[in-house]
C-alpha atoms as a PDB file:
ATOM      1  CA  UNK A   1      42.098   2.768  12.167  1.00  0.00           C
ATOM      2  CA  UNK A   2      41.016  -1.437  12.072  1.00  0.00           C
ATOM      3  CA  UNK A   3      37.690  -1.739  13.132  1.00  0.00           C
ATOM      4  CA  UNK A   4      38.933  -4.260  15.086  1.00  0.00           C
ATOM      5  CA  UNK A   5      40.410  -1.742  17.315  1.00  0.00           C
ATOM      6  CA  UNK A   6      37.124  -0.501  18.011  1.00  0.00           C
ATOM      7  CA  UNK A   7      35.756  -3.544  19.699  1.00  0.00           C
ATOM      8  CA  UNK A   8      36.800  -4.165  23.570  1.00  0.00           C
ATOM      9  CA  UNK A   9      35.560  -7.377  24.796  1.00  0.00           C
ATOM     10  CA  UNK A  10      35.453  -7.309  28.718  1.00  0.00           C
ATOM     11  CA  UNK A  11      34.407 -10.425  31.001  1.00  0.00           C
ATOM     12  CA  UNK A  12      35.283  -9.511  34.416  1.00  0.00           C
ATOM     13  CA  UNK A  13      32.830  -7.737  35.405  1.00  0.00           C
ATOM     14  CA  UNK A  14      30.230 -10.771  34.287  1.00  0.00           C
ATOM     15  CA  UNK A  15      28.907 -13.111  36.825  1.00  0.00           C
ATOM     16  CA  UNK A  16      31.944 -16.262  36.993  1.00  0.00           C
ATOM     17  CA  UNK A  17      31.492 -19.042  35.451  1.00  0.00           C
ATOM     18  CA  UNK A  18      32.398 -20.881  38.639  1.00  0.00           C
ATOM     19  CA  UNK A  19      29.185 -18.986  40.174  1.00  0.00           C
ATOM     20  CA  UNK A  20      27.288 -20.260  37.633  1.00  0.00           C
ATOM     21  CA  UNK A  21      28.380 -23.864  37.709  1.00  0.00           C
ATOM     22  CA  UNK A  22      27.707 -24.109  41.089  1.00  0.00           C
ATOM     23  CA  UNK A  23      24.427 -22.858  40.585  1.00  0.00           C
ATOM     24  CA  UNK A  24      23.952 -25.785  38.972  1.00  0.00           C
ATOM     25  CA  UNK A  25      25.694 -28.462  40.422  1.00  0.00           C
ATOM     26  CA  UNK A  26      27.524 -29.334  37.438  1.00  0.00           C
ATOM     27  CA  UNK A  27      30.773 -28.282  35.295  1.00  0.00           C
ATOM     28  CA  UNK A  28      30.294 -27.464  31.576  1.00  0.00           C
ATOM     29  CA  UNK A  29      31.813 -29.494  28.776  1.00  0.00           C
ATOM     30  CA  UNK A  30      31.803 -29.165  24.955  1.00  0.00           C
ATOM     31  CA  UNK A  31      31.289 -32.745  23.827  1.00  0.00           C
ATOM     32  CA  UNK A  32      32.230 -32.697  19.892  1.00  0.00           C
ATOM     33  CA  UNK A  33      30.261 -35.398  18.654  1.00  0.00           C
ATOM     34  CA  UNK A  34      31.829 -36.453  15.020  1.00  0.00           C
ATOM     35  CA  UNK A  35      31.933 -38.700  11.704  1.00  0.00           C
ATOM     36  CA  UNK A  36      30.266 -39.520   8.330  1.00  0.00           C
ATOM     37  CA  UNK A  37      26.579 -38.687   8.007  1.00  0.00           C
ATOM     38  CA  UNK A  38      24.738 -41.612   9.506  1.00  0.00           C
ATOM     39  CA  UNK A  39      27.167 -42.458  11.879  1.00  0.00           C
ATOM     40  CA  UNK A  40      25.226 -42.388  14.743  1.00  0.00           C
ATOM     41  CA  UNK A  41      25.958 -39.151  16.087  1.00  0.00           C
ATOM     42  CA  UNK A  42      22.573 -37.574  16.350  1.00  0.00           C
ATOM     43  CA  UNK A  43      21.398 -40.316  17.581  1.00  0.00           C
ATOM     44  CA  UNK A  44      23.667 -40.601  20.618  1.00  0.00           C
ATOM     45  CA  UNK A  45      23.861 -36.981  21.241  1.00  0.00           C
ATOM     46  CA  UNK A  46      19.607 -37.065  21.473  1.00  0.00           C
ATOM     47  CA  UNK A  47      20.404 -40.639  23.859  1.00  0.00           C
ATOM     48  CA  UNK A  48      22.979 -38.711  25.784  1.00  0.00           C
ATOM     49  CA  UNK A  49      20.815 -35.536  26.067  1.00  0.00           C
ATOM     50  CA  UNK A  50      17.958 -37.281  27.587  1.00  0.00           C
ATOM     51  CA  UNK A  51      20.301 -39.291  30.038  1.00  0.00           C
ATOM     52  CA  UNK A  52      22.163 -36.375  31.322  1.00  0.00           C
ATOM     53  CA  UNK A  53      18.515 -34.244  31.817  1.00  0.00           C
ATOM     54  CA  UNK A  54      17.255 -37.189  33.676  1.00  0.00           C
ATOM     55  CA  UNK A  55      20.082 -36.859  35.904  1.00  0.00           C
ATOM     56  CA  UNK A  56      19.387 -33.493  36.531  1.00  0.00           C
ATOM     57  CA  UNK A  57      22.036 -31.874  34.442  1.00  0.00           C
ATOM     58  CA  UNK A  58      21.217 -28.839  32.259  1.00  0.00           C
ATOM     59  CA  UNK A  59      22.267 -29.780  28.619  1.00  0.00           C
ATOM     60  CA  UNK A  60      22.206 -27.410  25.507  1.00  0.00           C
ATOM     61  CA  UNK A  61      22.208 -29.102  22.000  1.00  0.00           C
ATOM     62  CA  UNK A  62      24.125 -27.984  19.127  1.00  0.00           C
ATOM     63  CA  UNK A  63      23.222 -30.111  15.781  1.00  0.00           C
ATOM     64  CA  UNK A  64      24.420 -29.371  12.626  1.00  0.00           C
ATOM     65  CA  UNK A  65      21.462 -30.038  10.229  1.00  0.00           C
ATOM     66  CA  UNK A  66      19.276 -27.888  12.944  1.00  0.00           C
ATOM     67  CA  UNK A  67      22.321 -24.950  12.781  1.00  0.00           C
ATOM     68  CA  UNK A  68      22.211 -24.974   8.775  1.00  0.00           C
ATOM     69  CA  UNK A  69      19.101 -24.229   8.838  1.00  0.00           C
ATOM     70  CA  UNK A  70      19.254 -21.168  10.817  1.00  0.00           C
ATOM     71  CA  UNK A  71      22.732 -19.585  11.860  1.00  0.00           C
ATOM     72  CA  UNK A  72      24.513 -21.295   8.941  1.00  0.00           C
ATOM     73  CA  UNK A  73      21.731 -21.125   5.886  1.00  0.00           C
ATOM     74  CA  UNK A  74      24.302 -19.272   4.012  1.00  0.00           C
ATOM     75  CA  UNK A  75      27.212 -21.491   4.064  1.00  0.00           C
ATOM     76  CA  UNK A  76      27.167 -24.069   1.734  1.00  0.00           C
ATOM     77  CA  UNK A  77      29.991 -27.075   1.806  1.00  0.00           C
ATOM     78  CA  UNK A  78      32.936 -26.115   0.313  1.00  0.00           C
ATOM     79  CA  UNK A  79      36.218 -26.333   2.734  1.00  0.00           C
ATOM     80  CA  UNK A  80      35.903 -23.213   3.402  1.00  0.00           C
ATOM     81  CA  UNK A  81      32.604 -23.116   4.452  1.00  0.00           C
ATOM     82  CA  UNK A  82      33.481 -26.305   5.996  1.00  0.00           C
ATOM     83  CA  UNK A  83      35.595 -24.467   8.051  1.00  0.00           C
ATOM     84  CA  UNK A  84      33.184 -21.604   8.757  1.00  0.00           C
ATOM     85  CA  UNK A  85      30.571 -22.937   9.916  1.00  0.00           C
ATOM     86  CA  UNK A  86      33.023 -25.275  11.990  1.00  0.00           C
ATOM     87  CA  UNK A  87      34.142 -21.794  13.609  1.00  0.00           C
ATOM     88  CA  UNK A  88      30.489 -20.538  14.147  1.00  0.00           C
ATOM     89  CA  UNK A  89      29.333 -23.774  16.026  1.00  0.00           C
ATOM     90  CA  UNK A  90      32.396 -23.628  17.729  1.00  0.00           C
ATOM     91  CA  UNK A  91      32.756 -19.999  18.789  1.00  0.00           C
ATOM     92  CA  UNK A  92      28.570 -20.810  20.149  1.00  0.00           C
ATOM     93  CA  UNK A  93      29.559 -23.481  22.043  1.00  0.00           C
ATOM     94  CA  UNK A  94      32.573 -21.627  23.734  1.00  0.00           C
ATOM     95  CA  UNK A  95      30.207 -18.532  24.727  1.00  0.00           C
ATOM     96  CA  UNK A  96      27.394 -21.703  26.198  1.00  0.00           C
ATOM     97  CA  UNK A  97      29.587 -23.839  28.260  1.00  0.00           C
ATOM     98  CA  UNK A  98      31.192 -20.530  30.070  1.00  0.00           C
ATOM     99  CA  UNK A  99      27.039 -20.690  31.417  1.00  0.00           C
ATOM    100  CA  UNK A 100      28.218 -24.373  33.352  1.00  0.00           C
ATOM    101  CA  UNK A 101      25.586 -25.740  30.643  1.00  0.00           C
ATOM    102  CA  UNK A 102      26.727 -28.872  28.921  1.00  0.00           C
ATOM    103  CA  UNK A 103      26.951 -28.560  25.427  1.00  0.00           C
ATOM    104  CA  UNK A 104      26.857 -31.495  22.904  1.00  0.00           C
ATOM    105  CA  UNK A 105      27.672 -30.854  19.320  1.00  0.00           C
ATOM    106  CA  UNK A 106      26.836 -33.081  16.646  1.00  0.00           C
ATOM    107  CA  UNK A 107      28.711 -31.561  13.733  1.00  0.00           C
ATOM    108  CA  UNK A 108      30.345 -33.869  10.362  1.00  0.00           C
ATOM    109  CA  UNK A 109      33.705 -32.052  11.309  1.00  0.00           C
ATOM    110  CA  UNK A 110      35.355 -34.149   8.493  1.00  0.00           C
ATOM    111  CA  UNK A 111      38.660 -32.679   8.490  1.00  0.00           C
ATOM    112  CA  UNK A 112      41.277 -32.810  11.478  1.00  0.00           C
ATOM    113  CA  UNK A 113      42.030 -29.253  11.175  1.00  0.00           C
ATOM    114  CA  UNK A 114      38.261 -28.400  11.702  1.00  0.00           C
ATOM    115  CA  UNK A 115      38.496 -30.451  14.703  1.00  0.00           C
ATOM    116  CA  UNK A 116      41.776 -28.463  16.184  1.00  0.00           C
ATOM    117  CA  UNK A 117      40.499 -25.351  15.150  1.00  0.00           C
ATOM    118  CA  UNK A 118      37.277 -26.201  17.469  1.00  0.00           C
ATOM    119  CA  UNK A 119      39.761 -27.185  20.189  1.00  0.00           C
ATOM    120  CA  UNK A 120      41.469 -24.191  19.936  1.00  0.00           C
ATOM    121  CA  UNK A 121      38.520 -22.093  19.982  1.00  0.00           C
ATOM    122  CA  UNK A 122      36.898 -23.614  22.930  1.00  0.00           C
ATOM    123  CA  UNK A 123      39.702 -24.332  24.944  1.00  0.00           C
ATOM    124  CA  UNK A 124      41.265 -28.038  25.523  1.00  0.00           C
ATOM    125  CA  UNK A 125      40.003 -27.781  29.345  1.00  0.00           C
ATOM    126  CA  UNK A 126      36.330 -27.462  28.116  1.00  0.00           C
ATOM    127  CA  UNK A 127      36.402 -29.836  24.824  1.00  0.00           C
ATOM    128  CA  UNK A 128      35.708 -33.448  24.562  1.00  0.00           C
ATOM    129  CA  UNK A 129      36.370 -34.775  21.139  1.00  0.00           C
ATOM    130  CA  UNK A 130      34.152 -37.608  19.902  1.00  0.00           C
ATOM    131  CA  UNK A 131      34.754 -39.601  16.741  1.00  0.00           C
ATOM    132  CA  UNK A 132      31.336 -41.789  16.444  1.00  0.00           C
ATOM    133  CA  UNK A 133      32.485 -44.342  13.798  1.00  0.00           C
ATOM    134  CA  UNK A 134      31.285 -46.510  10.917  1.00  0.00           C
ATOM    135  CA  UNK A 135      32.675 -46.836   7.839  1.00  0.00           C
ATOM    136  CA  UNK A 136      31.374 -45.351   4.382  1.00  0.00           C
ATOM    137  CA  UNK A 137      29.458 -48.530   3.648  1.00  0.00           C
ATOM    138  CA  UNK A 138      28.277 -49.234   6.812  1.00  0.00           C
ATOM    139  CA  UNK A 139      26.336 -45.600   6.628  1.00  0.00           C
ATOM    140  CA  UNK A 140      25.300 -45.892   2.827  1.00  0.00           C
ATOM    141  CA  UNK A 141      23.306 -49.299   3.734  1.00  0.00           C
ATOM    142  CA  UNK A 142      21.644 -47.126   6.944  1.00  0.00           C
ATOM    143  CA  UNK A 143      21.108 -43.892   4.331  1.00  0.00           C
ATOM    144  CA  UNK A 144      18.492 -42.724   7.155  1.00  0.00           C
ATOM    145  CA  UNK A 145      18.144 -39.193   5.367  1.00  0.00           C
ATOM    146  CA  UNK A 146      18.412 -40.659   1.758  1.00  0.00           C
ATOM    147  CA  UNK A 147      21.545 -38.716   1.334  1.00  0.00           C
ATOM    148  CA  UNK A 148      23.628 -41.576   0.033  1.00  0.00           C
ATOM    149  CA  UNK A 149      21.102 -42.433  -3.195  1.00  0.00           C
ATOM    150  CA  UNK A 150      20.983 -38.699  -3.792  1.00  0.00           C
ATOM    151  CA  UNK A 151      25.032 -38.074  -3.643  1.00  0.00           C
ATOM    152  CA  UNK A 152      25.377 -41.016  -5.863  1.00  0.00           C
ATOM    153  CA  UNK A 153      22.477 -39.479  -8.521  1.00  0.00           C
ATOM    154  CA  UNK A 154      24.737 -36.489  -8.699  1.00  0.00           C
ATOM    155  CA  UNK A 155      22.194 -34.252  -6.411  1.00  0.00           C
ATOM    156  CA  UNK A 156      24.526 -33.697  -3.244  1.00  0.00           C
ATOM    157  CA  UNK A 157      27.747 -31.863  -4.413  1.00  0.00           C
ATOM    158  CA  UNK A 158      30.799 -32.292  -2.111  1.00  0.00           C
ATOM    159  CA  UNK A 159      29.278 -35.129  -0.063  1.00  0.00           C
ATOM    160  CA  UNK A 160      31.809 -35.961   3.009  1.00  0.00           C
ATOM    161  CA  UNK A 161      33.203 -39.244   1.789  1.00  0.00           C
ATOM    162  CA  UNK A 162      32.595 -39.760  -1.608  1.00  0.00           C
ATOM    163  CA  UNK A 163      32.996 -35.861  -3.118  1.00  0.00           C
ATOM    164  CA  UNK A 164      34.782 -34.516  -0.482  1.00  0.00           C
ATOM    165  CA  UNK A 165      37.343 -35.998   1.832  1.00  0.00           C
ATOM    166  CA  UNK A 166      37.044 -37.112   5.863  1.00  0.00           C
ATOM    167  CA  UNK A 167      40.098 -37.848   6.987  1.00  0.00           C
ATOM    168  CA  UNK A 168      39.968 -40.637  10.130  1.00  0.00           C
ATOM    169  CA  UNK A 169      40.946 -38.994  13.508  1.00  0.00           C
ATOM    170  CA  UNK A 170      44.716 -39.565  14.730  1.00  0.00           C
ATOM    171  CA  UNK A 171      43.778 -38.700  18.586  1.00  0.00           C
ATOM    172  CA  UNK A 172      40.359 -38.801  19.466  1.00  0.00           C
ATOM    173  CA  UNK A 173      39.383 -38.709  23.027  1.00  0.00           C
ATOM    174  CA  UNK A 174      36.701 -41.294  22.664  1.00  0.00           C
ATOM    175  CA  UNK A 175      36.157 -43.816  19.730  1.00  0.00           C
ATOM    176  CA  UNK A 176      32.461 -45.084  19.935  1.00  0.00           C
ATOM    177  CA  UNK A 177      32.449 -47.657  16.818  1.00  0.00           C
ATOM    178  CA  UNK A 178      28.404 -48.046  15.738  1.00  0.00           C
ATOM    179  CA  UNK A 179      29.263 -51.152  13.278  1.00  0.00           C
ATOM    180  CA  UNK A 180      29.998 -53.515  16.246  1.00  0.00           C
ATOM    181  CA  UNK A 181      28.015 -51.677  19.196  1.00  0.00           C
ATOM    182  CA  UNK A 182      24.753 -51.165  19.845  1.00  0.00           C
ATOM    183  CA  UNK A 183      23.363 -47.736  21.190  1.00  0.00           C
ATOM    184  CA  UNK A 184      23.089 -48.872  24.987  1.00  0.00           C
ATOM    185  CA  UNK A 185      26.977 -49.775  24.545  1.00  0.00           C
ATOM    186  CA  UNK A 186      28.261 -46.671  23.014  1.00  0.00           C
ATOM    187  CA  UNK A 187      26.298 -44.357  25.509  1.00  0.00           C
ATOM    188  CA  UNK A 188      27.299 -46.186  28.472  1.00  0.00           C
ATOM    189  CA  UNK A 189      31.294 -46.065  27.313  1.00  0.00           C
ATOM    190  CA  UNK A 190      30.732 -42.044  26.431  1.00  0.00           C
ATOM    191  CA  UNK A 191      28.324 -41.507  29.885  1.00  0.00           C
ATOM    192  CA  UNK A 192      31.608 -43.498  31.497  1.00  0.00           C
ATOM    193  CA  UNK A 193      34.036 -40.364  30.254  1.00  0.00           C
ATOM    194  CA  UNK A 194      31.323 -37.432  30.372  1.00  0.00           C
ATOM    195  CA  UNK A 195      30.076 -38.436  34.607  1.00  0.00           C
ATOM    196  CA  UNK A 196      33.610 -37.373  35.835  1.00  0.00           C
ATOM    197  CA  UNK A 197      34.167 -34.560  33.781  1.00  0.00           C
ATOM    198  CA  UNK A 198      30.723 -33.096  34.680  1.00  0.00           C
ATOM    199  CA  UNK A 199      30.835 -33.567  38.569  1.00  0.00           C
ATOM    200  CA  UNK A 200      31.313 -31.215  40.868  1.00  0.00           C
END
């Protein structure tokens, strides 16, 4: 027998979401903030975070160095432990935003499978893809973690962009370009998209 077959999982007797979002005052949303390290993402999930809780909106945070150093330690960066730890951040993020929290991710995601496979697992109705962008060069001359000067000494294997591969988004939901906008701009065009989707 699978062990598979041994596990039953059962939601319907769990307080509804619905309940719990109205608790609240809010609906829950995954947004899937994504793009080459030093990008900006961080940095406008934090921004976004403190807007929303300022608002009044309950907001959980999902980051990716902050997950790899807990949940995800033992994945390294491969593709396929790309794609697992894609799946683990994802399937976390599905089981938070059923709460009516809303859940920013802030996750390289460099592949567009990755990104589907996140849709998929979190459901379209709940997922709110991202792509904050700047291009290779643009994020080498920021190097805010040193990351750059370390993949280019060898030290970093499979560094997104150089080593390894991202592949530029075909249908985004929101573009928020950090080359030729500042950090008020960006937030106020993703805070324009987020409002409506979070109101009750």
């Amino acid at each position: 027998m699978a062990e598979g077959s041994n596990i039953h999982p059962e939601f319907q007797r769990q307080v509804p979401r619905e309940e719990k979002e109205n608790l609240l005052g809010q609906r829950g949303l995954v947004i899937w903030l994504y793009g080459l390290s030093g990008s900006g993402k961080s940095t406008i999930a934090n921004a976004l975070e403190r807007k929303l809780h300022d608002s009044g909106r309950l907001v959980t945070m999902l980051d990716g160095d902050n997950l790899r150093s807990g949940l995800n330690s033992n994945l390294g960066f491969t593709d396929e432990d790309r794609c697992e730890n894609i799946r683990r951040v994802a399937e976390m993020a599905k089981a938070v935003v059923r709460t009516g929290s809303i859940v920013l991710v802030s996750v390289i995601t460099p592949r567009e499978a990755f990104r589907q496979s996140a849709r998929e697992i979190i459901g379209g109705a709940d997922f709110l893809e991202v792509y904050v962008k700047a291009s290779f060069e643009a994020c080498r001359q920021r190097d805010v973690k040193g990351l750059y000067d370390k993949a280019e000494a060898g030290k970093i294997a499979n560094f997104t962009g150089q080593a390894s591969a991202f592949e530029e988004p075909a249908h985004a939901d929101v573009v928020l370009n950090t080359e030729d906008h500042s950090l008020d701009a960006c937030l106020e065009q993703l805070l324009s998209v987020v409002t409506p989707r979070v109101t009750l």
